[in-house]
C-alpha atoms as a PDB file:
ATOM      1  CA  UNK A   1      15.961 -17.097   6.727  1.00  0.00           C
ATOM      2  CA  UNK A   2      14.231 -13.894   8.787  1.00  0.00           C
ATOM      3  CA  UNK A   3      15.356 -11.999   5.287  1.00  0.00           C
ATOM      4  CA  UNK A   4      13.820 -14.833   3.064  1.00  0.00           C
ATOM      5  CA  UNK A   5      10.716 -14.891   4.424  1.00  0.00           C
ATOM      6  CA  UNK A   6      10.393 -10.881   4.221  1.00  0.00           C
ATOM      7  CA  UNK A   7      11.218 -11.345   0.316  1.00  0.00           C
ATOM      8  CA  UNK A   8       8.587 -14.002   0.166  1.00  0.00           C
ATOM      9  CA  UNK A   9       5.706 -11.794   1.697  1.00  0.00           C
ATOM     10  CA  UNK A  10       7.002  -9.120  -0.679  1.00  0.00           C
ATOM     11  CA  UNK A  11       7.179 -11.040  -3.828  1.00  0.00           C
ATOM     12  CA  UNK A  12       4.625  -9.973  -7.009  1.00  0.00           C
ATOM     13  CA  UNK A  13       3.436 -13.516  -7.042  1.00  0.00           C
ATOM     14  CA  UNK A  14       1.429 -13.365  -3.936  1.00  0.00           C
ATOM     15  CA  UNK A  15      -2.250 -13.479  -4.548  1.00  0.00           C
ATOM     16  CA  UNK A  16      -2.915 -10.476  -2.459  1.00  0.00           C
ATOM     17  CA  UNK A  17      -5.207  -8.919  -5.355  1.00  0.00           C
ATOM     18  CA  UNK A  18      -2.841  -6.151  -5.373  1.00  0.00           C
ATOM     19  CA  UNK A  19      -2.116  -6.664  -9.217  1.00  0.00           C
ATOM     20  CA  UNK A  20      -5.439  -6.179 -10.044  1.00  0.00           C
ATOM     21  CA  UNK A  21      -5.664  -2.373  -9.274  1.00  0.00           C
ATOM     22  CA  UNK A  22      -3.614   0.486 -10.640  1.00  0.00           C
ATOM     23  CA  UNK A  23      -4.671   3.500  -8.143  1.00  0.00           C
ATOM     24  CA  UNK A  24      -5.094   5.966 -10.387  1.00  0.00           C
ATOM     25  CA  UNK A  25      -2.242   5.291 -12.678  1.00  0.00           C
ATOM     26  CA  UNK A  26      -4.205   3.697 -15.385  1.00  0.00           C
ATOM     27  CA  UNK A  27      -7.038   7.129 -15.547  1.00  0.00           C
ATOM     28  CA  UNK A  28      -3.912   9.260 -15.154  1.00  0.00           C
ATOM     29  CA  UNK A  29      -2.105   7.685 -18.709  1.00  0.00           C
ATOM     30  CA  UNK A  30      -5.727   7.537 -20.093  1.00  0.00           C
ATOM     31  CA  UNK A  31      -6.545  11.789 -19.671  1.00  0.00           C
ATOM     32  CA  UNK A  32      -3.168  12.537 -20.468  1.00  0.00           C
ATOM     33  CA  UNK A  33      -1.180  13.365 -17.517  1.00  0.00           C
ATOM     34  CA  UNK A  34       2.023  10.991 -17.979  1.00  0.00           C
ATOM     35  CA  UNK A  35       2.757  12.195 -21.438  1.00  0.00           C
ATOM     36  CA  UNK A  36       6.375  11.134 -21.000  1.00  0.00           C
ATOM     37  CA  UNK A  37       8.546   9.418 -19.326  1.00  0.00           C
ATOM     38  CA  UNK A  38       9.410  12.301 -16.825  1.00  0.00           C
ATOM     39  CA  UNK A  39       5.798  12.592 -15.919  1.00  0.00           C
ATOM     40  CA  UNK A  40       5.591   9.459 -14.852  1.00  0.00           C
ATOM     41  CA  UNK A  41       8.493   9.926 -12.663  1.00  0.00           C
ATOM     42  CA  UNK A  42       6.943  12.863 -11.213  1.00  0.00           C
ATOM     43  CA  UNK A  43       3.474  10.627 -10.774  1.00  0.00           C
ATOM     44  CA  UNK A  44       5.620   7.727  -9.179  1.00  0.00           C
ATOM     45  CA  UNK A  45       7.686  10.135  -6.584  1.00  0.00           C
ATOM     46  CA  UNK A  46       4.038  11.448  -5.591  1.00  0.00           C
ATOM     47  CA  UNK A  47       2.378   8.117  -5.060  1.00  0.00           C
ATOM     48  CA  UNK A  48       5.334   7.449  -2.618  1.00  0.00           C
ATOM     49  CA  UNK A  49       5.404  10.674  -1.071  1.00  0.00           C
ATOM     50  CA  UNK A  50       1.719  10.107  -0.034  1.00  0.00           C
ATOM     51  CA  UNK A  51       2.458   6.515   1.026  1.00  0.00           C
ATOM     52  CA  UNK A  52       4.640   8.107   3.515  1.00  0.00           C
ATOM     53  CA  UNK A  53       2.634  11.106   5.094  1.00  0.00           C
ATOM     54  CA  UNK A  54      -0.477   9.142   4.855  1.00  0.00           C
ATOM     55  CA  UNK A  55       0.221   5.285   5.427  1.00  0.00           C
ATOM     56  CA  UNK A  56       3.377   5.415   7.544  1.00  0.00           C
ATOM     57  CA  UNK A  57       1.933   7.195  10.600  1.00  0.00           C
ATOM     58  CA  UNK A  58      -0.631   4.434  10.689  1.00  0.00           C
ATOM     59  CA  UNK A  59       1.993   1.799   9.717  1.00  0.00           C
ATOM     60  CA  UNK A  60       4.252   3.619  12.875  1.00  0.00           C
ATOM     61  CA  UNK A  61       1.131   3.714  15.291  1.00  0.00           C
ATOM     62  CA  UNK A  62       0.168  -0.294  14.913  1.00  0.00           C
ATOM     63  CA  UNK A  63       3.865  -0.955  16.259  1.00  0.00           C
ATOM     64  CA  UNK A  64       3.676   0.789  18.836  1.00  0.00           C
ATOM     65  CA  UNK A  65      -0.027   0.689  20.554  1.00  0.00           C
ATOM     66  CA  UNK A  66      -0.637  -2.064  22.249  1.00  0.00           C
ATOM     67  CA  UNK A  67      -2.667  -4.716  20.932  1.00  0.00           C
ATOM     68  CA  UNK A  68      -6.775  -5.699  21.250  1.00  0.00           C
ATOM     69  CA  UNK A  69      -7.168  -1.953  22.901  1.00  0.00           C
ATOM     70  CA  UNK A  70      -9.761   1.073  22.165  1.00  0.00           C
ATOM     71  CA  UNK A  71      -6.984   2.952  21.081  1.00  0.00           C
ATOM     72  CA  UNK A  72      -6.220   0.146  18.041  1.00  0.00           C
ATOM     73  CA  UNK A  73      -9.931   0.362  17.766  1.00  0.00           C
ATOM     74  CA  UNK A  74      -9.144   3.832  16.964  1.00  0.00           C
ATOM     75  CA  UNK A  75      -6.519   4.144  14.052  1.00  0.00           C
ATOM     76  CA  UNK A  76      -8.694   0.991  12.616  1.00  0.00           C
ATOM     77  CA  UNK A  77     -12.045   3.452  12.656  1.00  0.00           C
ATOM     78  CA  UNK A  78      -9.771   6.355  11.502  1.00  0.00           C
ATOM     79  CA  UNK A  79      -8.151   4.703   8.815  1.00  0.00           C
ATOM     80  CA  UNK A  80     -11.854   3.362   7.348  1.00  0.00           C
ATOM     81  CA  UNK A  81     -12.919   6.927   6.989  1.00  0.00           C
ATOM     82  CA  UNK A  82     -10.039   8.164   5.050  1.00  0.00           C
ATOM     83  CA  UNK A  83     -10.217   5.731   2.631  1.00  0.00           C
ATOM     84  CA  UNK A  84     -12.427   8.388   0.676  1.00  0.00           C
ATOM     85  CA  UNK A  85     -12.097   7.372  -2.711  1.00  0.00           C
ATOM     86  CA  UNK A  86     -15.022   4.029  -2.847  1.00  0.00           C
ATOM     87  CA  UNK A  87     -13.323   1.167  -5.234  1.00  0.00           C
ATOM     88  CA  UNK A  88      -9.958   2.043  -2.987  1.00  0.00           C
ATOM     89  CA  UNK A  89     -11.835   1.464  -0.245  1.00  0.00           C
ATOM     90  CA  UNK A  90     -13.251  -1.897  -1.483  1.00  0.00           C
ATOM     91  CA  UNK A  91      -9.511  -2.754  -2.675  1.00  0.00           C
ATOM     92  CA  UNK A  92      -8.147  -2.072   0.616  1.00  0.00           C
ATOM     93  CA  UNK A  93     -10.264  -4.841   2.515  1.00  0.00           C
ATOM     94  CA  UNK A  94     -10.407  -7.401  -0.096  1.00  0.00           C
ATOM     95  CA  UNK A  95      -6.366  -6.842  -0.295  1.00  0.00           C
ATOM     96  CA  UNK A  96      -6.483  -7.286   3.511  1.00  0.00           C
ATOM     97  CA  UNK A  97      -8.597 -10.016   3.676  1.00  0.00           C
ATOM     98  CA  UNK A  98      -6.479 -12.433   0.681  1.00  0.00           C
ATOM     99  CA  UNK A  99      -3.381 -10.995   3.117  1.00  0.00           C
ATOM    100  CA  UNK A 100      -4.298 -12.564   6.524  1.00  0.00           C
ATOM    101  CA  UNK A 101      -5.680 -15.718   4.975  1.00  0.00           C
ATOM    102  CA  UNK A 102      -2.152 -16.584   3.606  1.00  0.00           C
ATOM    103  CA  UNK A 103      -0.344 -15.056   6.565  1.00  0.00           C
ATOM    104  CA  UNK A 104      -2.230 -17.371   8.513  1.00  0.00           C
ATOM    105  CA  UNK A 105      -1.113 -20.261   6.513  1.00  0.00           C
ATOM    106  CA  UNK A 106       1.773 -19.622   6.823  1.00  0.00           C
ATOM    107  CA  UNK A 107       2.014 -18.989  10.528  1.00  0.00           C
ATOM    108  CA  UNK A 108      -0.408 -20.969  11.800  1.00  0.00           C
ATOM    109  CA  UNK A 109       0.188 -20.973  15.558  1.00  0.00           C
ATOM    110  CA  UNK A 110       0.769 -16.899  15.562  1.00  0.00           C
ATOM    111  CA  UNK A 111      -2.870 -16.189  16.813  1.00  0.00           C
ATOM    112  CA  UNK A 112      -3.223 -13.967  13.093  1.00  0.00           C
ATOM    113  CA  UNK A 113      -6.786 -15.567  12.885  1.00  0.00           C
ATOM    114  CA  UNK A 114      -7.457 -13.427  15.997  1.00  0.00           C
ATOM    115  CA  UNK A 115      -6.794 -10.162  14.470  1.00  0.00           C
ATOM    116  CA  UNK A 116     -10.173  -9.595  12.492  1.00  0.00           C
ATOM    117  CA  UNK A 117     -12.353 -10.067  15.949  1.00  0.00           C
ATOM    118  CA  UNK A 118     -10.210  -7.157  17.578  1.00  0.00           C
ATOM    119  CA  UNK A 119     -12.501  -4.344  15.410  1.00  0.00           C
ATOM    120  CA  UNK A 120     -15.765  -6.203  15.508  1.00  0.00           C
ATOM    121  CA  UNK A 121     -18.254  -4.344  13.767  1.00  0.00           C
ATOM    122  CA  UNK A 122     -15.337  -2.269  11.994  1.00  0.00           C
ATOM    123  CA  UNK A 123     -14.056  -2.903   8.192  1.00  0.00           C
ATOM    124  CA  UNK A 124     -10.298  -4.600   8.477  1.00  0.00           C
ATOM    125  CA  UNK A 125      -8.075  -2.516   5.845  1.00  0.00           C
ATOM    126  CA  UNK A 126      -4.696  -3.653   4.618  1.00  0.00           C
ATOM    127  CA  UNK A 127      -2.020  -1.213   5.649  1.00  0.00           C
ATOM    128  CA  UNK A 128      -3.009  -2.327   9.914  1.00  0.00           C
ATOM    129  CA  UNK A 129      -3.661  -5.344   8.775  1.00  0.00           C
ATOM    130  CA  UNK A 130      -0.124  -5.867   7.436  1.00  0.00           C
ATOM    131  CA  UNK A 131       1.868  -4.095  10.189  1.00  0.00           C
ATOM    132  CA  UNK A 132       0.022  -5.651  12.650  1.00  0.00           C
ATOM    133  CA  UNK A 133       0.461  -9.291  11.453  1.00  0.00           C
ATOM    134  CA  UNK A 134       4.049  -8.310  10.464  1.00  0.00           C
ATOM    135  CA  UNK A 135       4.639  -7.137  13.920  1.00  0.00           C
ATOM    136  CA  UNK A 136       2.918 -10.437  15.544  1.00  0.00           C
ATOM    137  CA  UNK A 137       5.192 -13.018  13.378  1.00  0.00           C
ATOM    138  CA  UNK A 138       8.685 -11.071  14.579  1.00  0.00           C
ATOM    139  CA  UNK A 139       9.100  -8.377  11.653  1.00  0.00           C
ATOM    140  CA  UNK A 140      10.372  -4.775  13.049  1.00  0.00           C
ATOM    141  CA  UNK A 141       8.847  -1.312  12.287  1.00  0.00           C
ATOM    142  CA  UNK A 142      11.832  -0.965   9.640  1.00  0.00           C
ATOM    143  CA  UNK A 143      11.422  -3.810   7.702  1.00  0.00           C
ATOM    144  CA  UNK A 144       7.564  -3.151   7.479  1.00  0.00           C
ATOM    145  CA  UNK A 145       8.028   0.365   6.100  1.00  0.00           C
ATOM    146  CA  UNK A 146      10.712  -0.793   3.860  1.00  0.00           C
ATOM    147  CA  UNK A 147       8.253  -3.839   2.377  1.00  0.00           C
ATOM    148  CA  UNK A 148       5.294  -1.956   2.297  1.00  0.00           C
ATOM    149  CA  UNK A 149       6.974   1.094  -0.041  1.00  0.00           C
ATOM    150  CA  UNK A 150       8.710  -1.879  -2.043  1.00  0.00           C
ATOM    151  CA  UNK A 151       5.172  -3.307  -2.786  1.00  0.00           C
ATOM    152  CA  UNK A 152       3.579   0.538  -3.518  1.00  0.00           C
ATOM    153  CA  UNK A 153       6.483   1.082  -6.575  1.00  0.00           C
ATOM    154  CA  UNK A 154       6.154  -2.406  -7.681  1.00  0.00           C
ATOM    155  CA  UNK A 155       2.298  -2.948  -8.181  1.00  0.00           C
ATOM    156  CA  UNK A 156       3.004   0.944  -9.921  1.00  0.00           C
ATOM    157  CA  UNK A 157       5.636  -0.063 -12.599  1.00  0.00           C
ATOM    158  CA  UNK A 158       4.203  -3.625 -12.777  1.00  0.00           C
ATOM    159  CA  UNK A 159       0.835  -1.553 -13.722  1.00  0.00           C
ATOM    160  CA  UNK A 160       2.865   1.461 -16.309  1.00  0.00           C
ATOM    161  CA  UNK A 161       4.549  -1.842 -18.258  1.00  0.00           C
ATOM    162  CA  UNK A 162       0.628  -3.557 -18.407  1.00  0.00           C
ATOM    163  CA  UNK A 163      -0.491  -0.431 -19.779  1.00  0.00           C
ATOM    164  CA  UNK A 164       2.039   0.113 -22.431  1.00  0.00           C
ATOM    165  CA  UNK A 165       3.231   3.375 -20.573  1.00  0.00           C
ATOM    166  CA  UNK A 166       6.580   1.762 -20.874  1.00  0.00           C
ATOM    167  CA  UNK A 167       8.845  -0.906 -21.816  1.00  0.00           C
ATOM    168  CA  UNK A 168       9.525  -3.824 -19.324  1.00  0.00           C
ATOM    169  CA  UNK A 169      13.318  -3.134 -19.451  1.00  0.00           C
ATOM    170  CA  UNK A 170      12.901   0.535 -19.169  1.00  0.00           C
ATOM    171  CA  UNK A 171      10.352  -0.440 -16.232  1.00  0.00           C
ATOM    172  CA  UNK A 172      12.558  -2.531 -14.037  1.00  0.00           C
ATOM    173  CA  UNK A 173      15.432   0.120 -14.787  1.00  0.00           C
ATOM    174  CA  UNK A 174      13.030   2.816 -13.304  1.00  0.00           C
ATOM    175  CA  UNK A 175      12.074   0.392 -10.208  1.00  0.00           C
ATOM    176  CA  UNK A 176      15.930   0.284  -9.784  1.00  0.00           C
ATOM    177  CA  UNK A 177      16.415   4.009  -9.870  1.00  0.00           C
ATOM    178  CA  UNK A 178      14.113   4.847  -7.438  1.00  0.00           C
ATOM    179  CA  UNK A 179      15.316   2.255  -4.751  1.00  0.00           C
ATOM    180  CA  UNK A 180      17.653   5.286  -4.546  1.00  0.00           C
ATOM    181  CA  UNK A 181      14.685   7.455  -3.306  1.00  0.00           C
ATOM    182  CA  UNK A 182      14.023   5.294  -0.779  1.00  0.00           C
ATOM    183  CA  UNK A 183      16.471   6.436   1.488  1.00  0.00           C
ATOM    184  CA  UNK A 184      15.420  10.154   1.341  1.00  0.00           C
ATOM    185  CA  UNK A 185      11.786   8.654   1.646  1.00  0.00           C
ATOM    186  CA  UNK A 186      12.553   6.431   4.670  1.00  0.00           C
ATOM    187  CA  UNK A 187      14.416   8.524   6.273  1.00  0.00           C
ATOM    188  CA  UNK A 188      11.753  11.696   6.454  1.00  0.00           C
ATOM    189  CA  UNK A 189      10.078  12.116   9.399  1.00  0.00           C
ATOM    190  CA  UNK A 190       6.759  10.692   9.961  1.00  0.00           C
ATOM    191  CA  UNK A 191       4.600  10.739  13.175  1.00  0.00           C
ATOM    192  CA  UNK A 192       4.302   7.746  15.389  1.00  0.00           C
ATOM    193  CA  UNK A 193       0.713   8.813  15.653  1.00  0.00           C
ATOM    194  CA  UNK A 194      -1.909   8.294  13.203  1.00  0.00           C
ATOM    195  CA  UNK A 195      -3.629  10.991  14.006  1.00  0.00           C
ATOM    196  CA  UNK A 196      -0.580  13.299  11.768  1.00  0.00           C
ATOM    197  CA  UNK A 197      -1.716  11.760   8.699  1.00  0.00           C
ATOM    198  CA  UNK A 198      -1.830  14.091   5.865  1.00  0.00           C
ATOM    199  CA  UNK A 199      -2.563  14.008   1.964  1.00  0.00           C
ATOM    200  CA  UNK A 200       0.136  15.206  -0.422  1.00  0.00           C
ATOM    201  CA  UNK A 201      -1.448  14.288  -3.557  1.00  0.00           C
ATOM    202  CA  UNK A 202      -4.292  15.059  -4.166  1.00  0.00           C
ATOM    203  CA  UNK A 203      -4.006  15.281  -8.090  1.00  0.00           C
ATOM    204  CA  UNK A 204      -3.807  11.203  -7.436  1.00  0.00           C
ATOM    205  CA  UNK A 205      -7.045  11.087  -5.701  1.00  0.00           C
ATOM    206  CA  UNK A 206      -8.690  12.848  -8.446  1.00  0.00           C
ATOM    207  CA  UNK A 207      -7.659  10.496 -11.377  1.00  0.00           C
ATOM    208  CA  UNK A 208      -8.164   7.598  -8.840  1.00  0.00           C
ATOM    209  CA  UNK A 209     -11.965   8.994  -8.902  1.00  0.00           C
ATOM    210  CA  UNK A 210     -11.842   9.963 -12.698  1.00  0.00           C
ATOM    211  CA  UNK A 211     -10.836   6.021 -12.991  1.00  0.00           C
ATOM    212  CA  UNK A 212     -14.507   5.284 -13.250  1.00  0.00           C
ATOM    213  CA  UNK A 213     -15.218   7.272 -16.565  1.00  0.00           C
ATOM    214  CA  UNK A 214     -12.995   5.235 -18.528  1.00  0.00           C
ATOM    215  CA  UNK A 215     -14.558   3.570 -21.178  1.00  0.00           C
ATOM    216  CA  UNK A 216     -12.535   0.486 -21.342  1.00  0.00           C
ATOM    217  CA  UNK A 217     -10.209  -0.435 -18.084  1.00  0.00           C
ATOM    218  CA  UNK A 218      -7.338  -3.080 -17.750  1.00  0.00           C
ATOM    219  CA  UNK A 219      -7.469  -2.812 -13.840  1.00  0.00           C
ATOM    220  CA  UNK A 220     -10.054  -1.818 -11.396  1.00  0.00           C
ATOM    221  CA  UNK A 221      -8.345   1.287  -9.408  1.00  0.00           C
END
């Protein structure tokens, strides 16, 4: 059931708002950077690449500080300023926000509803918002970093088959493939502190901001 439940958080159908957004995917096939079908493989192996040197050592450091401390306070105030790119930024707290409303639905006698007043007068993002409600209803650091890269590839190739940038069979063989990946990705490295966050890509964070200029959009960012 522990297994069940994961899937369940992780599943596409959860109205997270994470569909709505492509993170620079949608600009990129727009200007002309995923011309073919290796391109985007190359785009998709840098969005997770960046998922782990930037969001795993904050993923890593909400597991392991203790909880309603200045230190949390922190990595929450940290995080906020380098969400750099603005409709991210408004993405990651609505995201966060949809996330701990469900979560505490679904476990209502965890104390979730608590988390929010821990960074009073701070913005709540998503990535400590779901490690630290993961950690609080009995998921490990493993599963969390396994989940969250799941949900990074799938909102991705759920967003290339919207756009027409590929076929849904060729899409879901692609997600398939790069479960593969995974291993080499989860097995790197990455700091327990959040304070050794670095950027990889930062080709992605310029189409994410070229994502404005398009002159018609199927998803926000």
């Amino acid at each position: 059931m522990h297994l069940a439940r994961l899937l369940h958080l992780t599943d596409s159908a959860l109205p997270t708002g994470s569909f709505a957004y492509s993170y620079g995917l949608e600009s990129s096939a727009t200007f002309g950077l995923l011309p073919d079908s290796g391109a985007l493989r190359n785009y998709l192996y840098s969005f997770l690449q960046q998922v782990v040197s930037l969001e795993f050592p904050f993923l890593n450091s909400c597991f392991y500080l203790p909880e309603n401390t200045q230190a949390l306070y922190d990595l929450a105030a940290e995080y906020d300023a380098q969400m750099l790119v603005p409709p991210l930024h408004r993405a990651s707290l609505v995201q966060a926000s949809n996330w701990l409303r469900l979560l505490v639905s679904f476990y209502p006698t965890a104390g979730l509803a608590e988390l929010s007043s821990w960074f009073a007068g701070l913005p709540l993002h998503f990535v400590p918002a779901f490690a630290l409600s993961l950690r609080r209803v009995g998921f490990g650091l493993d599963e969390a970093r396994t989940a969250y890269l799941h949900m990074a590839l799938r909102d991705q190739i759920s967003a290339a088959i919207r756009l027409g940038v590929l076929g849904p069979m060729e899409g879901h063989r692609l997600q398939h493939d790069f479960y593969a990946i995974f291993e080499e990705l989860l097995a790197a490295p990455t700091s327990v502190s959040y304070q050794e966050a670095t950027r990889s890509g930062f080709l992605l964070e310029v189409t994410q901001l070229f994502h404005e200029d398009i002159y018609s959009k199927l998803f926000q960012n």
